[in-house]
C-alpha atoms as a PDB file:
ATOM      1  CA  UNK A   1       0.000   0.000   0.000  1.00  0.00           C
ATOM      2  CA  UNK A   2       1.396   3.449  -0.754  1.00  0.00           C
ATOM      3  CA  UNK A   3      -0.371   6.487   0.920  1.00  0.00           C
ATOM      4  CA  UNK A   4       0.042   9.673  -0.786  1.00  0.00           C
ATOM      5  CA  UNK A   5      -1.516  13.401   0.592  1.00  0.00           C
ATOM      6  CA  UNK A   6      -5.029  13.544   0.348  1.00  0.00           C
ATOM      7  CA  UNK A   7      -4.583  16.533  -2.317  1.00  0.00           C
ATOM      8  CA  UNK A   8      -6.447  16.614  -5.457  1.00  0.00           C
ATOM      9  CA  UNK A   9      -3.050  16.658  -7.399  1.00  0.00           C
ATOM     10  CA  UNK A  10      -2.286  13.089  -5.563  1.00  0.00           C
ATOM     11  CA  UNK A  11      -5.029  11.700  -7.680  1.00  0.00           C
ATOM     12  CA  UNK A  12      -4.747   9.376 -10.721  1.00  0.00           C
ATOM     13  CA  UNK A  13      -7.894  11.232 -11.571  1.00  0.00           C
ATOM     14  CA  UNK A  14      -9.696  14.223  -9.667  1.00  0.00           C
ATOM     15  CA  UNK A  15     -11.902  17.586 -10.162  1.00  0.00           C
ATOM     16  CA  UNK A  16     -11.370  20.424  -8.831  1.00  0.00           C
ATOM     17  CA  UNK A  17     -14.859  21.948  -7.294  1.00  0.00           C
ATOM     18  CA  UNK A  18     -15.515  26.038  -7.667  1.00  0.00           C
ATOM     19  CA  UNK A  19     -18.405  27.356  -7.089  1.00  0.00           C
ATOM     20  CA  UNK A  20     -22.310  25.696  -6.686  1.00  0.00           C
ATOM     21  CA  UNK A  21     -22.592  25.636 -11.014  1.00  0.00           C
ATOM     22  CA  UNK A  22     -19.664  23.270 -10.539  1.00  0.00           C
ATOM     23  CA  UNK A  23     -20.515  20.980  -7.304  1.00  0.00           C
ATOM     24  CA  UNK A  24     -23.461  20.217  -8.540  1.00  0.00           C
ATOM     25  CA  UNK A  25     -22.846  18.847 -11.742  1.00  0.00           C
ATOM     26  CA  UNK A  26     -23.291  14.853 -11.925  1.00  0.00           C
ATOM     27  CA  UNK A  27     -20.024  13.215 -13.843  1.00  0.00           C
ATOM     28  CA  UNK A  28     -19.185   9.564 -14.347  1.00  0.00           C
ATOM     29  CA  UNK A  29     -16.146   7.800 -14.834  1.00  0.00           C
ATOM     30  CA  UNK A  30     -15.541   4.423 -16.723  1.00  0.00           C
ATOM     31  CA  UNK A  31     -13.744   2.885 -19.199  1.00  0.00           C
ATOM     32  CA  UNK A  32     -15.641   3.940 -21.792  1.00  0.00           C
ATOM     33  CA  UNK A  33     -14.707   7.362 -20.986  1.00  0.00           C
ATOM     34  CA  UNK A  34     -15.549  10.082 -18.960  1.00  0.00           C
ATOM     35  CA  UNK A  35     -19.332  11.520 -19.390  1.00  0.00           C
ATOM     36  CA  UNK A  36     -20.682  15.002 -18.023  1.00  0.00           C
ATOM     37  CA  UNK A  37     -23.770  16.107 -17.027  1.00  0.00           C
ATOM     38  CA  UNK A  38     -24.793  18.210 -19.722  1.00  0.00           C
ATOM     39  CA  UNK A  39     -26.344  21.646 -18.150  1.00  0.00           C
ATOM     40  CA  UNK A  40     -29.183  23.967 -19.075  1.00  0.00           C
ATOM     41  CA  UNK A  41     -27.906  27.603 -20.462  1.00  0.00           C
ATOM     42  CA  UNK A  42     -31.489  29.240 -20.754  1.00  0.00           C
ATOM     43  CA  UNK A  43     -33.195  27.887 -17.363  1.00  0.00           C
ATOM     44  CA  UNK A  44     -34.968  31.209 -17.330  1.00  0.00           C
ATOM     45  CA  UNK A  45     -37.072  29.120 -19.433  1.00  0.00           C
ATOM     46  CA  UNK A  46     -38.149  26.925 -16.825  1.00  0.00           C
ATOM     47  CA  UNK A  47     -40.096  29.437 -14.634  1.00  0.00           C
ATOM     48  CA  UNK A  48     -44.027  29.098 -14.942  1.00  0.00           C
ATOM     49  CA  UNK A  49     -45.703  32.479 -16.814  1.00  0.00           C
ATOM     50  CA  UNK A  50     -47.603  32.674 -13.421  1.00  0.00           C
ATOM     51  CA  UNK A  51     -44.489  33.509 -11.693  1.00  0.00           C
ATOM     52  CA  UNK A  52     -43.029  35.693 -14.306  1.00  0.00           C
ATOM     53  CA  UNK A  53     -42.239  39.407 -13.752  1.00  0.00           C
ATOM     54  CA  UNK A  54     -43.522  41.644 -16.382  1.00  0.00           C
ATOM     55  CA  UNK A  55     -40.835  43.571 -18.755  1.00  0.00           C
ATOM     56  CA  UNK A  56     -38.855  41.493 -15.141  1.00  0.00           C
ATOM     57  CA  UNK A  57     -35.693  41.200 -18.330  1.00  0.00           C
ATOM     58  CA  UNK A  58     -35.146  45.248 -18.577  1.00  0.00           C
ATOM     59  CA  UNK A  59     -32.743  46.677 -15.871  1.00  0.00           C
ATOM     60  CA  UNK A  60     -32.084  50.457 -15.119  1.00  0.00           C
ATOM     61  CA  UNK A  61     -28.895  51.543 -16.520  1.00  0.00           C
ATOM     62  CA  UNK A  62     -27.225  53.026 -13.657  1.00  0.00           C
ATOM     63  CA  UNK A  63     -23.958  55.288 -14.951  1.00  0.00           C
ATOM     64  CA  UNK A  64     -21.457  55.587 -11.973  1.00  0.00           C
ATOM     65  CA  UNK A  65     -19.282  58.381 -13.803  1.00  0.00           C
ATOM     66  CA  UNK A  66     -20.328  60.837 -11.677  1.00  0.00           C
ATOM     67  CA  UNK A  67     -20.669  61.960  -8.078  1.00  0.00           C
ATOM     68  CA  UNK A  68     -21.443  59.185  -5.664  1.00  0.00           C
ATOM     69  CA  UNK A  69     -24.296  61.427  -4.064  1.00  0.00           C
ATOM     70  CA  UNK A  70     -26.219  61.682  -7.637  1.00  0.00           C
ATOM     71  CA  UNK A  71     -25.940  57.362  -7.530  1.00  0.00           C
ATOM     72  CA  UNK A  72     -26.864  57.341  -4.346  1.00  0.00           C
ATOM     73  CA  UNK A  73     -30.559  60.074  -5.277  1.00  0.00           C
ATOM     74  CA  UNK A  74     -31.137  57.845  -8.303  1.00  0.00           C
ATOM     75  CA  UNK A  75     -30.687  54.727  -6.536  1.00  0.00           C
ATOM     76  CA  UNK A  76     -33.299  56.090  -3.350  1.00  0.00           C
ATOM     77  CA  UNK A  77     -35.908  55.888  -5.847  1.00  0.00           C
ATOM     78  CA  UNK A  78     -35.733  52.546  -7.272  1.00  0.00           C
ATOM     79  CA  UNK A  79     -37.310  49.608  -5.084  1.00  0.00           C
ATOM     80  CA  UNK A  80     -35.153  46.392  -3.775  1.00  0.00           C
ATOM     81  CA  UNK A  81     -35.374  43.391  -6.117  1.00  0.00           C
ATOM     82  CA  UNK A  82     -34.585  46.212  -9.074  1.00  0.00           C
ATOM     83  CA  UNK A  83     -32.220  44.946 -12.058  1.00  0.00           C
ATOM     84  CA  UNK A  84     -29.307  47.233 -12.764  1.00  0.00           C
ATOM     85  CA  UNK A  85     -27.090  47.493 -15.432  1.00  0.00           C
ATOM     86  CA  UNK A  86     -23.445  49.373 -13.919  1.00  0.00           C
ATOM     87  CA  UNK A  87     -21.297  51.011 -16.514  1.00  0.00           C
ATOM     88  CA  UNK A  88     -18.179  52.511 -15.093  1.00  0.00           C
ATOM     89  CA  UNK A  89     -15.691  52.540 -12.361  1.00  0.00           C
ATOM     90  CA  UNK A  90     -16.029  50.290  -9.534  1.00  0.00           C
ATOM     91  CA  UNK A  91     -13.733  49.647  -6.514  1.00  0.00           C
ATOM     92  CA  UNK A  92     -12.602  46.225  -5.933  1.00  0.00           C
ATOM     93  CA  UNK A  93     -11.966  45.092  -1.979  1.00  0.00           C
ATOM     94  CA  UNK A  94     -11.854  41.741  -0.029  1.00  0.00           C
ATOM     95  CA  UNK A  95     -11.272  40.591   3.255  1.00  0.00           C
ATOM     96  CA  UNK A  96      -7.454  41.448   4.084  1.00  0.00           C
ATOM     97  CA  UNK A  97      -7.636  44.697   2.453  1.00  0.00           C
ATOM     98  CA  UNK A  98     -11.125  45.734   4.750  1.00  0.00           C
ATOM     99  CA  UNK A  99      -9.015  44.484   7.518  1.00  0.00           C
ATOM    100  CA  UNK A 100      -6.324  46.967   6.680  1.00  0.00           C
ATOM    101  CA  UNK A 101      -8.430  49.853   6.083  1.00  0.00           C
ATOM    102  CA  UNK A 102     -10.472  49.167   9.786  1.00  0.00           C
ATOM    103  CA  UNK A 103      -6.890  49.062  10.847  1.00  0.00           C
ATOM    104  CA  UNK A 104      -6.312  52.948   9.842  1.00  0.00           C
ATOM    105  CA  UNK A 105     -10.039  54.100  11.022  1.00  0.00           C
ATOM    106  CA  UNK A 106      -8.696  52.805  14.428  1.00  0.00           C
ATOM    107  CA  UNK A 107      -5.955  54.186  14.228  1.00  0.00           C
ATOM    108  CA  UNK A 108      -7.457  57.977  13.224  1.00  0.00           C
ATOM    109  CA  UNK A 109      -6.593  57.785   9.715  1.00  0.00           C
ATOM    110  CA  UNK A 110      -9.750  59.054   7.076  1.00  0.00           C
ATOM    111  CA  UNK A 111     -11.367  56.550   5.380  1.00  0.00           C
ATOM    112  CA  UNK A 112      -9.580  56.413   1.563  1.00  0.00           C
ATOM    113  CA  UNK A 113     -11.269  58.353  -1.175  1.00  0.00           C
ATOM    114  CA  UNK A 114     -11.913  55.818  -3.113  1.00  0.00           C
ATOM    115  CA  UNK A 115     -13.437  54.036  -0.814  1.00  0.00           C
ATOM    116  CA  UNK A 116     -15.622  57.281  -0.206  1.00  0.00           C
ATOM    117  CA  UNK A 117     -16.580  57.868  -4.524  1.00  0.00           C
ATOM    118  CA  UNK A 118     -17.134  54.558  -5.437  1.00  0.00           C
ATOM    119  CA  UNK A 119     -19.102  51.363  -5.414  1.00  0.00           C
ATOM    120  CA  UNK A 120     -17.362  48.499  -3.854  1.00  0.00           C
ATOM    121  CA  UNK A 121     -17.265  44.995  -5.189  1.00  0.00           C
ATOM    122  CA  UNK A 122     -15.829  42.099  -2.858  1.00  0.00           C
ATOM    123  CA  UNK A 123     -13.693  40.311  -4.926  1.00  0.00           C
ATOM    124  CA  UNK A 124     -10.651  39.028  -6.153  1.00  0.00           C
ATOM    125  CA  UNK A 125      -9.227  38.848  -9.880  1.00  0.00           C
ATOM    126  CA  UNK A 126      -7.695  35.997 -11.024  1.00  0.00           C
ATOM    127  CA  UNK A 127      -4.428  35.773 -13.062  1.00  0.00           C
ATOM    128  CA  UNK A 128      -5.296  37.810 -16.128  1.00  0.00           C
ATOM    129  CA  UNK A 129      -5.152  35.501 -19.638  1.00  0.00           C
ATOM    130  CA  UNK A 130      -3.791  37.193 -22.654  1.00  0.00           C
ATOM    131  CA  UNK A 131      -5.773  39.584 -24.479  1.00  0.00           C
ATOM    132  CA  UNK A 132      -8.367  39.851 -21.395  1.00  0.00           C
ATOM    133  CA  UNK A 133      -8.860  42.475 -19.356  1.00  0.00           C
ATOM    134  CA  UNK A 134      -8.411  40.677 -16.363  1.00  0.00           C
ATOM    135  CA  UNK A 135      -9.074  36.754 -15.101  1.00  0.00           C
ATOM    136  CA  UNK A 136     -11.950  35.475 -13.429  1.00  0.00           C
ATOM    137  CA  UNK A 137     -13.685  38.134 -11.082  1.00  0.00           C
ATOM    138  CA  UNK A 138     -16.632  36.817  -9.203  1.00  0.00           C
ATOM    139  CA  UNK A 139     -18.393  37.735  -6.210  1.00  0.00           C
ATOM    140  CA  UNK A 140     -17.466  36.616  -3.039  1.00  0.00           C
ATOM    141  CA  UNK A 141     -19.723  35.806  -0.203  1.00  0.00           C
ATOM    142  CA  UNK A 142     -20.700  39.931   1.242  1.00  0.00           C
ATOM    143  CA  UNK A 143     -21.403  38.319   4.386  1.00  0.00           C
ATOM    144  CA  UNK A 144     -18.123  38.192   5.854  1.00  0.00           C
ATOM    145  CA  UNK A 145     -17.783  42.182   5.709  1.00  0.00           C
ATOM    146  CA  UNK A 146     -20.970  42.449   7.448  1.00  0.00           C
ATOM    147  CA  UNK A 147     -18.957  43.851  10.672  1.00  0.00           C
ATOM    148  CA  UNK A 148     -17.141  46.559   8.808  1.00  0.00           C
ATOM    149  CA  UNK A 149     -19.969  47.902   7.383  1.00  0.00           C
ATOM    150  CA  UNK A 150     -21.451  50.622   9.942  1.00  0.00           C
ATOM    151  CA  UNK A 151     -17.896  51.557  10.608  1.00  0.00           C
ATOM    152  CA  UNK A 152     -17.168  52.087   7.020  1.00  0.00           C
ATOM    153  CA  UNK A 153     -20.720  54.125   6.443  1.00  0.00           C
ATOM    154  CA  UNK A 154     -20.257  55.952   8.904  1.00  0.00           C
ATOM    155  CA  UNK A 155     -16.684  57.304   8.030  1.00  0.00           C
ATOM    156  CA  UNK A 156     -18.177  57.930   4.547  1.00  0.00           C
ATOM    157  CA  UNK A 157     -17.423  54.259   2.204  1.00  0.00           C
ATOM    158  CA  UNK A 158     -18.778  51.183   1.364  1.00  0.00           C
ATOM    159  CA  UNK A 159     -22.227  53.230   0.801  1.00  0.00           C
ATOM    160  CA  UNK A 160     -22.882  51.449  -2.060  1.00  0.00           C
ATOM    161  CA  UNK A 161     -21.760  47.235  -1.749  1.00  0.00           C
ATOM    162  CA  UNK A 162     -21.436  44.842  -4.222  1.00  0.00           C
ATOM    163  CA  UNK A 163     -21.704  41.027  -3.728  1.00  0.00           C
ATOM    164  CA  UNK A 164     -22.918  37.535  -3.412  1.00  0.00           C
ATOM    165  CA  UNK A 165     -25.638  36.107  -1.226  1.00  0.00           C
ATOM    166  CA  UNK A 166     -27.707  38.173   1.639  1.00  0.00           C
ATOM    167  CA  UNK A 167     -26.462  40.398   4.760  1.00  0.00           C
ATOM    168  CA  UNK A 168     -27.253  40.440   8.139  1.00  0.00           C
ATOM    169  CA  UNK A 169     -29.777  42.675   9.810  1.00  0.00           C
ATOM    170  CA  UNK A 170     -26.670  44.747  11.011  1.00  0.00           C
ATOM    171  CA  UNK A 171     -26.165  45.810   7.444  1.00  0.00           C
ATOM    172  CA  UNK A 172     -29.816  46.376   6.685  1.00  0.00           C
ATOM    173  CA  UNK A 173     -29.433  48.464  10.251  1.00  0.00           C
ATOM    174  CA  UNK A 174     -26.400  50.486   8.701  1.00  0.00           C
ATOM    175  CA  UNK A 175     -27.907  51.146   5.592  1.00  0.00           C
ATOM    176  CA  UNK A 176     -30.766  52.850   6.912  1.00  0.00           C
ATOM    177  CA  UNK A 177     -28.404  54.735   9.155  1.00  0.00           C
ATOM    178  CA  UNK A 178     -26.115  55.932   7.276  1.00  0.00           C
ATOM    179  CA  UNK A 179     -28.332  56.004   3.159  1.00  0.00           C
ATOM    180  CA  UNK A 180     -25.842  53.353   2.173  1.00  0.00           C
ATOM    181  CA  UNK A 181     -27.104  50.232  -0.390  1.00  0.00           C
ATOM    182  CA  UNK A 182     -26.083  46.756  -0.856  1.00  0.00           C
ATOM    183  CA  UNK A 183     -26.089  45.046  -4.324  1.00  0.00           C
ATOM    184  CA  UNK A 184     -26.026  41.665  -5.525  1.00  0.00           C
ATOM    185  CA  UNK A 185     -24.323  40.294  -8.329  1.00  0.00           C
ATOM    186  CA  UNK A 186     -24.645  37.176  -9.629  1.00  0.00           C
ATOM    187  CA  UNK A 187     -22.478  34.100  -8.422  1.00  0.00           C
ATOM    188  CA  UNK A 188     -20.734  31.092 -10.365  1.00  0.00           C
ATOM    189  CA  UNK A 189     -20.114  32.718 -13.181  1.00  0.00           C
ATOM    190  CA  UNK A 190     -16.857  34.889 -12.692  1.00  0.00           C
ATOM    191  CA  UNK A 191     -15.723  33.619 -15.697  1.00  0.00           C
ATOM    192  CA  UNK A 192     -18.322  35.044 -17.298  1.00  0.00           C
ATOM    193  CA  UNK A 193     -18.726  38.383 -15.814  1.00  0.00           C
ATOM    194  CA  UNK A 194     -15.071  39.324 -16.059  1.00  0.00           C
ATOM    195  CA  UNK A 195     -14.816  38.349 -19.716  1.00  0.00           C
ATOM    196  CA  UNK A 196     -18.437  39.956 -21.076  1.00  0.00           C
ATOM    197  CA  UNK A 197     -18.566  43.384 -18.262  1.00  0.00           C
ATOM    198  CA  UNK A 198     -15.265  44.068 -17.215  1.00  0.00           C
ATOM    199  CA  UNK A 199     -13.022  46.678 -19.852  1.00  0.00           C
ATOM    200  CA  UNK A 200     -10.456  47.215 -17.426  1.00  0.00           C
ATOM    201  CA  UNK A 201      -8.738  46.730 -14.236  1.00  0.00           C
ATOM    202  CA  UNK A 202      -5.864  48.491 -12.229  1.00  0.00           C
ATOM    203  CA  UNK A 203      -3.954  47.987  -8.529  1.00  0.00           C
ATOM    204  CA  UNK A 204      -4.938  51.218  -6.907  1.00  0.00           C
ATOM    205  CA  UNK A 205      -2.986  49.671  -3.080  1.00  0.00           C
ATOM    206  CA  UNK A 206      -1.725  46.796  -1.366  1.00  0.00           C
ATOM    207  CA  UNK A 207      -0.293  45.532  -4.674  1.00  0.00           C
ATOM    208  CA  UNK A 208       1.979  43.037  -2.239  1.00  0.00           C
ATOM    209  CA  UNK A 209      -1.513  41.048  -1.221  1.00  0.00           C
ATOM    210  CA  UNK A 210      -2.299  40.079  -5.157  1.00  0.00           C
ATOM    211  CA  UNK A 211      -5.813  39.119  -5.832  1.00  0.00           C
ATOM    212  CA  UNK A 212      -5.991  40.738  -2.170  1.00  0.00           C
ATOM    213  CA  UNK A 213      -5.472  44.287  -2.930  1.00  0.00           C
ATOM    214  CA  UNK A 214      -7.414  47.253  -4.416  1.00  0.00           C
ATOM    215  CA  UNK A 215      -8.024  47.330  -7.432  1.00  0.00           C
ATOM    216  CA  UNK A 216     -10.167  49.729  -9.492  1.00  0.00           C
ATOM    217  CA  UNK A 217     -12.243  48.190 -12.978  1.00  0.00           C
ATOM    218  CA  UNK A 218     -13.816  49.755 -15.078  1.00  0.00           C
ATOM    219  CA  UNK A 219     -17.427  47.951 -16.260  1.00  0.00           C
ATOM    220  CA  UNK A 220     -20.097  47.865 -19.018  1.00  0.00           C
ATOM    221  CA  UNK A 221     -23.574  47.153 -17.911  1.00  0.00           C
ATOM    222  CA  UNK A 222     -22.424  44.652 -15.251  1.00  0.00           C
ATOM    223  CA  UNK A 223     -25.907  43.185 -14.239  1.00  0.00           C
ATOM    224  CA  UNK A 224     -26.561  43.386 -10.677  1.00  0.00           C
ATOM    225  CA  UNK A 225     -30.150  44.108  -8.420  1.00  0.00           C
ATOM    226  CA  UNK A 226     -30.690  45.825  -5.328  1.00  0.00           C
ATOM    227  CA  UNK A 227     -31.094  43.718  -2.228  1.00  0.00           C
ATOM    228  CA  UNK A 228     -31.192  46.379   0.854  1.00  0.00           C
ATOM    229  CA  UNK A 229     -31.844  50.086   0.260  1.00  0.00           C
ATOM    230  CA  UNK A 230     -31.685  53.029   2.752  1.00  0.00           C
ATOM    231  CA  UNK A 231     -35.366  52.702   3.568  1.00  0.00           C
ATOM    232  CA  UNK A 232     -34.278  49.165   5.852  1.00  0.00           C
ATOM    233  CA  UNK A 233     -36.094  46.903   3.123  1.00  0.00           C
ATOM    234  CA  UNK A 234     -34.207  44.027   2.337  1.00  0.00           C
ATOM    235  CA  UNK A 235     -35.130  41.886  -0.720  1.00  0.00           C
ATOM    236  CA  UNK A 236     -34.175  38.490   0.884  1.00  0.00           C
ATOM    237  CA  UNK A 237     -36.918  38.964   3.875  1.00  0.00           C
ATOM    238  CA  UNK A 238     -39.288  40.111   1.734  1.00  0.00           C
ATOM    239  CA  UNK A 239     -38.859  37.570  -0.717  1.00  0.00           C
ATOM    240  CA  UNK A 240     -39.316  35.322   2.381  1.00  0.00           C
ATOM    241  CA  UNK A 241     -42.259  36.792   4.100  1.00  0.00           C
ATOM    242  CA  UNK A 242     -43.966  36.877   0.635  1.00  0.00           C
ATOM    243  CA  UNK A 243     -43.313  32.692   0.114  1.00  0.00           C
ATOM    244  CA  UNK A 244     -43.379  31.548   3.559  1.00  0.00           C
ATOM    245  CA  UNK A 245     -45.291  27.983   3.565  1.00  0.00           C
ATOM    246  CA  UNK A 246     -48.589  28.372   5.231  1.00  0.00           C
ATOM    247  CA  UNK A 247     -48.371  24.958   6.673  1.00  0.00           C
ATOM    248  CA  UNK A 248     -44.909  24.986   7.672  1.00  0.00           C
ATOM    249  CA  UNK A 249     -43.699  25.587  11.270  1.00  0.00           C
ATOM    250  CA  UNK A 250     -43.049  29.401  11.741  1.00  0.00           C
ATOM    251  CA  UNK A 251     -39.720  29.896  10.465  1.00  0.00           C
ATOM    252  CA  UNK A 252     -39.619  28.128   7.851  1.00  0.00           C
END
């Protein structure tokens, strides 16, 4: 018996899992070959007329080259659950570089202009391929910046927040507070996004953390919808309340 590191690259044969488009696709191994589950690319299609939106396929084109305070007017009128399309520039921040900039709020420093002018997207580029703009750029989860949020508000960034999944009441809280708005974007296909919506993308600090750092990209009508506004709606509860079962436990 020889044991070897339980590491994918160990493997006479392995796959790599990304994101959920990924894990749940069914594959099968034999000697006949290898055979994939072959996936749906319209499943928009799937969704009864009954539950349809109407003209639910047009989005507002929201232009971010200007002042943050005319974004942040337009955006006050437009209910949660509203398509966007983002053209522009758009401030790129993770986890170690939010820890570095809490770091200098505690420490008295102002919170960085471009944190202050722009929308912020928590990602992460890839390595860029040749004649791209830059490599994969998905969302990451928005939930584990939840705690910097009212901090960042309140010294004037992160009003406007772009990721993946839903936030916790404390950034529904801080968004009413301070007339800040979190967006979604659309997850498992960074791919995707990066190569169709992004134009261009520059280190703007922390170059020495890589896919860590700041970055600044420029966009064309990068889809996204509104999740929590700076009334305190959220588009996750609603959606909830609105489809809770009747004869399910409360909760649920």
């Amino acid at each position: 018996m020889i044991r070897l590191p339980r590491h994918g690259g160990s493997c006479p044969i392995s796959m790599a899992l990304s994101c959920s488009a990924d894990r749940n696709i069914k594959a099968k191994i034999n000697k006949h070959g290898i055979w994939l589950e072959k996936l749906e690319h319209n499943p928009g299609k799937f969704i009864p007329d009954s539950q349809r939106i109407e003209n639910g396929a047009q989005s507002v084109q929201l232009d971010l080259n200007r002042p943050l305070r005319e974004i942040l007017r337009e955006m006050s009128t437009l209910p949660v659950g509203t398509r966007l399309s983002l053209s522009g520039p758009i401030v790129v921040a993770r986890d170690i570089a939010h820890a570095k900039l809490k770091e200098r709020l505690d420490n008295g420093e102002p919170m960085p202009e471009y944190m202050r002018n722009h929308i912020v997207y928590y990602a992460g580029p890839a390595k860029t391929p040749n004649n791209l703009a830059c490599g994969s750029l998905g969302p990451t989860t928005g939930g584990r910046m939840d705690g910097y949020v009212d901090a960042f508000q309140a010294a004037g960034g992160s009003l406007i927040m772009l990721s993946k999944g839903n936030r916790s009441q404390q950034v529904t809280d801080a968004c009413h507070k301070h007339g800040g708005f979190n967006l979604g974007s659309i997850g498992g296909a960074a791919a995707l996004l990066a190569q169709q919506y992004v134009k261009s993308l520059r280190c703007l600090e922390y170059p020495e953390l890589g896919m860590e750092a700041v970055w600044m990209m420029e966009v064309d009508n990068l889809p996204a919808f509104v999740l929590v506004d700076d009334k305190g709606n959220n588009f996750f509860s609603q959606f909830e309340h609105q489809h809770r079962c009747a004869t399910c436990p409360a909760g649920h």
